[in-house]
Protein backbone atom coordinates (compact mmCIF):
# COMPACT_ATOMS: atom_id res chain seq x y z
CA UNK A 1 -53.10 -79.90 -29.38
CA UNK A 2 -51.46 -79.73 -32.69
CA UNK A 3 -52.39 -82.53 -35.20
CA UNK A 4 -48.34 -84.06 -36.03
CA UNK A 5 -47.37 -83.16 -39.73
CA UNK A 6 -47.33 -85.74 -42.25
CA UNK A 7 -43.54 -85.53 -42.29
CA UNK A 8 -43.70 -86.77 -38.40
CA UNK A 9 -46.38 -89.31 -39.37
CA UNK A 10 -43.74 -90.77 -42.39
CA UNK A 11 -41.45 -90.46 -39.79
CA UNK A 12 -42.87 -92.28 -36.60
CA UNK A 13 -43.93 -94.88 -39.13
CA UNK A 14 -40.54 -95.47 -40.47
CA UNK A 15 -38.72 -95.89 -37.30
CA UNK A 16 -41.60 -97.82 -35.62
CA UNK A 17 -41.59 -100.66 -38.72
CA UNK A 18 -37.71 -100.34 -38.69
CA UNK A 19 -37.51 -101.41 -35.01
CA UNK A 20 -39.82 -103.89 -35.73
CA UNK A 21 -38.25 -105.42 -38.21
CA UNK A 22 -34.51 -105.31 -37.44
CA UNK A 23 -35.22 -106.18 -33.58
CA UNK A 24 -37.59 -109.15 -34.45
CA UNK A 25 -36.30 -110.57 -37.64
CA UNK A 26 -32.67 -109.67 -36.11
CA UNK A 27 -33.58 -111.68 -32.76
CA UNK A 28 -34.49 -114.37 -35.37
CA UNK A 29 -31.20 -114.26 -37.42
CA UNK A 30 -28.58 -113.10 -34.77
CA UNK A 31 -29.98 -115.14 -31.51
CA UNK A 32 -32.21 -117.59 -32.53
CA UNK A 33 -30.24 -120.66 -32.39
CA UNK A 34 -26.69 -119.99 -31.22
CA UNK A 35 -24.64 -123.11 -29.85
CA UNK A 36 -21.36 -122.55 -27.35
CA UNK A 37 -18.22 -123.82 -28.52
CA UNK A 38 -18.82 -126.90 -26.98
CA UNK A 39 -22.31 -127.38 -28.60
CA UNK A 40 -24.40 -126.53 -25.93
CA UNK A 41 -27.59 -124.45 -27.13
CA UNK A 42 -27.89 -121.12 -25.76
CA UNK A 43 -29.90 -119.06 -28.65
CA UNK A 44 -33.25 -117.31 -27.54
CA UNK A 45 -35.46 -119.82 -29.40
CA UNK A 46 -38.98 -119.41 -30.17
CA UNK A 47 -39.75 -117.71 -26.51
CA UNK A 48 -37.11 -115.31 -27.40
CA UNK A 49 -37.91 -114.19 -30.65
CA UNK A 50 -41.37 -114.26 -29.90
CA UNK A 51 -40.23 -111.81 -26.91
CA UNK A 52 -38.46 -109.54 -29.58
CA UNK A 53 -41.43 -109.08 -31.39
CA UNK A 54 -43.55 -107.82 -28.86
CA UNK A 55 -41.05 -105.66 -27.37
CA UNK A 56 -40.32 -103.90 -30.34
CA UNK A 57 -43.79 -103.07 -31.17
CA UNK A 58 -44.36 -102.19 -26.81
CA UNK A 59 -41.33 -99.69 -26.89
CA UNK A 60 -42.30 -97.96 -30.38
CA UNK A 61 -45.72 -97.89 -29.58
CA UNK A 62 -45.00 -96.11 -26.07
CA UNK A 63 -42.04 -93.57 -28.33
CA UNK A 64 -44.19 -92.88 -31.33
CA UNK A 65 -47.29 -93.84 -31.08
CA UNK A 66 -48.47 -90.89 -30.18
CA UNK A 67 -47.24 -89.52 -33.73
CA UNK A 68 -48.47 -91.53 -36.28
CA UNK A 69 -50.73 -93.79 -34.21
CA UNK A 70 -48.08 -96.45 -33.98
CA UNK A 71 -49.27 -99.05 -36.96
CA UNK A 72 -45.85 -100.25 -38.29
CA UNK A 73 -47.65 -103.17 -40.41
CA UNK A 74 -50.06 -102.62 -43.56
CA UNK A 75 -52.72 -104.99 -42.42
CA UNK A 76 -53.07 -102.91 -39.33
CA UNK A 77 -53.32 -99.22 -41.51
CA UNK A 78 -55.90 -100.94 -43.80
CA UNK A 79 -58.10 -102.71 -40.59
CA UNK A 80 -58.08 -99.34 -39.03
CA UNK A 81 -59.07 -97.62 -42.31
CA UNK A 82 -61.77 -100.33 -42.48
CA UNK A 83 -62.79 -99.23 -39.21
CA UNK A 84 -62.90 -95.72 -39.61
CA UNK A 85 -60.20 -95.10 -36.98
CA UNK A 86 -57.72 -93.59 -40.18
CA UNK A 87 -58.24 -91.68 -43.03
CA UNK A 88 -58.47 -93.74 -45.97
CA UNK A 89 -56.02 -90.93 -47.58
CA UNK A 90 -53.62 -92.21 -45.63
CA UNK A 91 -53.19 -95.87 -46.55
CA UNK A 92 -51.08 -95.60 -49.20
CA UNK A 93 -48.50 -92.96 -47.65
CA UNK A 94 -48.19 -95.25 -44.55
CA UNK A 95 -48.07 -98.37 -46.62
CA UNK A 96 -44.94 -97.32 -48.93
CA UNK A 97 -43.65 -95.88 -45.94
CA UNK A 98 -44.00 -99.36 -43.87
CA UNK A 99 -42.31 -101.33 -46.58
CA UNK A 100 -39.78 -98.81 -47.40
CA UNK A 101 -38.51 -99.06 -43.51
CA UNK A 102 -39.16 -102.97 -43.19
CA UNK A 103 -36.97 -103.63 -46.32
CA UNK A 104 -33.92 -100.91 -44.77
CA UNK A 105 -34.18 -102.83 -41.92
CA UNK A 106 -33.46 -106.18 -43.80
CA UNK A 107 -30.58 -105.05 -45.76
CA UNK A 108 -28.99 -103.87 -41.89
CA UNK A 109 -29.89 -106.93 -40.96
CA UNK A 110 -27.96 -108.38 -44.08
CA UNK A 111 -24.82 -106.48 -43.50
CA UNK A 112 -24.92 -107.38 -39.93
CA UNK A 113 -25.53 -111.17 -40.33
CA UNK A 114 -22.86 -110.94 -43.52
CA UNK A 115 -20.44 -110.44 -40.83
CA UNK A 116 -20.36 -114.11 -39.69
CA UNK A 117 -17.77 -116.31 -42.55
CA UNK A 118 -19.93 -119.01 -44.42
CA UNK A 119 -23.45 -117.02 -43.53
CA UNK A 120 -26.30 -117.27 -46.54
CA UNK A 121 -29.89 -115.40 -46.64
CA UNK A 122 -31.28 -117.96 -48.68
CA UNK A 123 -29.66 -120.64 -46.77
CA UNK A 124 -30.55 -120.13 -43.69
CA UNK A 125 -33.95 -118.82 -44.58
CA UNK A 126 -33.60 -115.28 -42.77
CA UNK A 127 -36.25 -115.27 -40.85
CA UNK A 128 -39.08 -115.40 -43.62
CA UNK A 129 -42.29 -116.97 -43.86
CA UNK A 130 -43.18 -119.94 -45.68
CA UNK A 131 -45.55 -122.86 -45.99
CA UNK A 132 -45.09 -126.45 -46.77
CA UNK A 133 -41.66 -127.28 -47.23
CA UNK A 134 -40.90 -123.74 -45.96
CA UNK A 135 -43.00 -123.64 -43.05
CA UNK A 136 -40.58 -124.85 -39.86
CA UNK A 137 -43.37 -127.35 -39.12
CA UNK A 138 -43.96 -128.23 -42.19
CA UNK A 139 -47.73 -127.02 -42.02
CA UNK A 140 -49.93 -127.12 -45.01
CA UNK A 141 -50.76 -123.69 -47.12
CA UNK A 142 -54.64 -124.49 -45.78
CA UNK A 143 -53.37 -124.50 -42.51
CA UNK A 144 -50.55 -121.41 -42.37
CA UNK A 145 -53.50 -119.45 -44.32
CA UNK A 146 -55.97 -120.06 -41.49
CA UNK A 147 -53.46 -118.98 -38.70
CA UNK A 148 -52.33 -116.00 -40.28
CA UNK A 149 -55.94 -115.08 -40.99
CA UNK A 150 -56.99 -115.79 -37.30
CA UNK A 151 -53.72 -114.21 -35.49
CA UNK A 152 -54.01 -110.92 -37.80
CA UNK A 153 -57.88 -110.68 -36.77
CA UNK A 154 -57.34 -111.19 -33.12
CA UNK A 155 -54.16 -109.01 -33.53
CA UNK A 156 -56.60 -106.42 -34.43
CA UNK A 157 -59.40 -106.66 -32.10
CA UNK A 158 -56.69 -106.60 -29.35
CA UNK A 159 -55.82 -102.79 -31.06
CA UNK A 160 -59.12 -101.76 -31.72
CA UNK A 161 -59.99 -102.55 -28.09
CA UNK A 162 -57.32 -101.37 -26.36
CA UNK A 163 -57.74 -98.20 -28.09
CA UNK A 164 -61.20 -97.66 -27.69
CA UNK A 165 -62.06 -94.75 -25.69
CA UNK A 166 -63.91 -96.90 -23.30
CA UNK A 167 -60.65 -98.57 -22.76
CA UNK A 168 -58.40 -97.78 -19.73
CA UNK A 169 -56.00 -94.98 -21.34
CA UNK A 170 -52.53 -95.48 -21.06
CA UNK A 171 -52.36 -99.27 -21.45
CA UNK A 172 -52.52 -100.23 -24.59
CA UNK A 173 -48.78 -100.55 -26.11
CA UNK A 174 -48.66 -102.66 -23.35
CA UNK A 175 -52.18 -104.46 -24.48
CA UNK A 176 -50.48 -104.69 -27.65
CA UNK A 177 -47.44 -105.96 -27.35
CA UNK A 178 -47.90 -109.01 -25.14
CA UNK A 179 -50.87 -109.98 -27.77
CA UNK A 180 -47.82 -109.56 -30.54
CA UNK A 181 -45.83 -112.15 -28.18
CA UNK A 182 -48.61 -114.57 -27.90
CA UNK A 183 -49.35 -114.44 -31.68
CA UNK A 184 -45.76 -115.33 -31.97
CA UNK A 185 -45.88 -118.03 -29.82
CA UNK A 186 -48.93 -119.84 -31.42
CA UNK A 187 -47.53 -119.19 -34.90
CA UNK A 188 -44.03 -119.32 -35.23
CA UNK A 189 -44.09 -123.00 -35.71
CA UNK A 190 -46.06 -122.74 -38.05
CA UNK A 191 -45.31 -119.88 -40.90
CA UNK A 192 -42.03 -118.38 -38.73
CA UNK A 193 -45.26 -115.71 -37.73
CA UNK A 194 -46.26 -113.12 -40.24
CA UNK A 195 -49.05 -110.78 -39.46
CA UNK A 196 -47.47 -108.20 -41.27
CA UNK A 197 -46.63 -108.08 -44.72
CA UNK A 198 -43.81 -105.24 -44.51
CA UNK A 199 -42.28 -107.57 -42.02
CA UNK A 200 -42.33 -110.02 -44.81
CA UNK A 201 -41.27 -108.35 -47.85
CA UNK A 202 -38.08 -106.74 -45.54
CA UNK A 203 -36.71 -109.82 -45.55
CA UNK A 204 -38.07 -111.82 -48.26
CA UNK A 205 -36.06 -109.82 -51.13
CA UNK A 206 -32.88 -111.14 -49.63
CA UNK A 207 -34.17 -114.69 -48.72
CA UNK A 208 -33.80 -115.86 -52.23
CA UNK A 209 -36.64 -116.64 -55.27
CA UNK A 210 -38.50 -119.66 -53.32
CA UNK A 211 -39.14 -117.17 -50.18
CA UNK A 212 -40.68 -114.79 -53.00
CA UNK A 213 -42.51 -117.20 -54.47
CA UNK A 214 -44.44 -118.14 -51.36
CA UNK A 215 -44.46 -114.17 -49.82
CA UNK A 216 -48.22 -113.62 -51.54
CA UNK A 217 -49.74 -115.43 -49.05
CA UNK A 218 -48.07 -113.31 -46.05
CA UNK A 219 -49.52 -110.15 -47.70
CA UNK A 220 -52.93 -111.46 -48.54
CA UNK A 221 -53.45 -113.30 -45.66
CA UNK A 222 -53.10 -110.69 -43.06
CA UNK A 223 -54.84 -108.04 -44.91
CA UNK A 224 -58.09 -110.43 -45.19
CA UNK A 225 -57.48 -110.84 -41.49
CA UNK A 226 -57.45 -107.39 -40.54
CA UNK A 227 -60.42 -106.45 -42.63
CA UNK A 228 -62.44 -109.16 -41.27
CA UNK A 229 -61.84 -107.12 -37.16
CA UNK A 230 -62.28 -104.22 -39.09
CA UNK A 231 -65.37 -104.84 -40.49
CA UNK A 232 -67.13 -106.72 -37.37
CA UNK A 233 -65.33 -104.94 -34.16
CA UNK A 234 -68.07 -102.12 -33.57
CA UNK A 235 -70.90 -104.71 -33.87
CA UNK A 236 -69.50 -107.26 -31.43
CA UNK A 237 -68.44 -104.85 -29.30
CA UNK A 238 -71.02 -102.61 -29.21
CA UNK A 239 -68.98 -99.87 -29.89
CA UNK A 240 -71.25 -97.89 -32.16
CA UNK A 241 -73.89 -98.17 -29.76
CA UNK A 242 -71.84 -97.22 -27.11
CA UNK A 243 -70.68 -94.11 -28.94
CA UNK A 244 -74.29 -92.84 -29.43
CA UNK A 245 -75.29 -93.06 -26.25
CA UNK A 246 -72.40 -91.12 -25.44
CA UNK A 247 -73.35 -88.59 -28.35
CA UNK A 248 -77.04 -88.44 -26.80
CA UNK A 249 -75.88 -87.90 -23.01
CA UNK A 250 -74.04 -84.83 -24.69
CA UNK A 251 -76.50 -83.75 -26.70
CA UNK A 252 -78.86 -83.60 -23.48
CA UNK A 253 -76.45 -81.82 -21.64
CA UNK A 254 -74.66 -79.20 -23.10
């Protein structure tokens, strides 16, 4: 079969962190907390959004993934480079690309929210991440640095596994999504749930200076996460071990 062109990997990549970002951060924005005229609360709430998230990476992972190997975050493109699953060469091309789409998708998501009288970005926060004062528990740096660390690594043993070639083929959008739910679940309290830093620069250019000031720790912090699975996957899995054996049984049988 022939290898996609880079101009379908850009592409796959663009709509993929797009998706993401609009259909998670929008779920956020749009549905998160809605009240009925007489008060009652009928927004999605953390379940939902945390839903959105996982869904949009399930769908684009199942429509593109197949393209450009369905990354849509930079922490996952460098913990696969770190595991020898991409081209190094690559990196940079899907990492522009990444944050070029996540921060499209928050300027839609701008105009669309825009629409409502009396709405503010900065205001209302717009679905960024924060810590402290910004975090919607009001959790410590320490302790929004250690989740995002821990949810990115797990986040990424969840890929790597899934798409092992030991793994069951077929399943692993699914794999991946529902971990991208749970994540969500554990740590939207906590920093509003990076794991990504596209998904955090898309919206943190129009969430105003102190959402800036706080975004280094949503790039850094998944990155370190990712690299840490990258790094240590093969040897608690096995799976270099397993792929020589493999090697050797073809080796002996031609």
């Amino acid at each position: 079969m022939e290898s996609p062109s880079p101009a379908a990997r850009i592409g796959a990549e663009f709509l993929g962190t797009f998706w993401l970002v609009f259909g998670g951060c929008g779920a956020a924005v749009l549905a998160g907390v809605v009240l009925s005229p007489d008060k009652v609360p009928v927004g999605i709430g953390y379940l939902g959004v945390a839903l959105a998230f996982g869904l949009t990476v399930l769908t684009m992972a199942f429509a593109v993934g197949h393209v450009s190997g369905g990354h849509f975050n930079p922490a996952v493109t460098i913990g696969l480079a770190v595991a020898r699953r991409i081209e190094w060469k690559w990196v940079p091309t899907y990492i522009v690309t990444q944050i070029g789409a996540a921060s499209a998708a928050g300027a839609v998501l701008l105009a669309v929210a825009s629409g409502k009288d009396g709405f503010s970005a900065a205001g209302s926060g717009f679905a960024s991440n924060g810590y402290g004062d910004r975090s919607p528990g009001s959790y410590s740096l320490l302790a929004c640095l250690i989740v995002e660390v821990v949810l990115t690594a797990f986040f990424l043993y969840v890929i790597l596994g899934a798409t092992d070639d030991r793994a069951p083929k077929g399943f692993a959008p699914i794999a991946i999504g529902l971990a991208l739910t749970l994540i969500h679940l554990v740590g939207i309290p906590v920093t509003n749930t990076s794991v990504n830093p596209a998904r955090s620069l898309g919206v943190a250019w129009f969430a105003g200076a102190d959402a800036l000031g706080q975004v280094w720790l949503f790039i850094l912090a998944p990155i370190a996460g990712a690299a840490i699975a990258g790094i240590s996957y093969a040897a608690v899995t096995g799976a270099r071990g397993a792929q020589a054996e493999v090697d050797a049984g073809v080796a002996n049988n031609p």
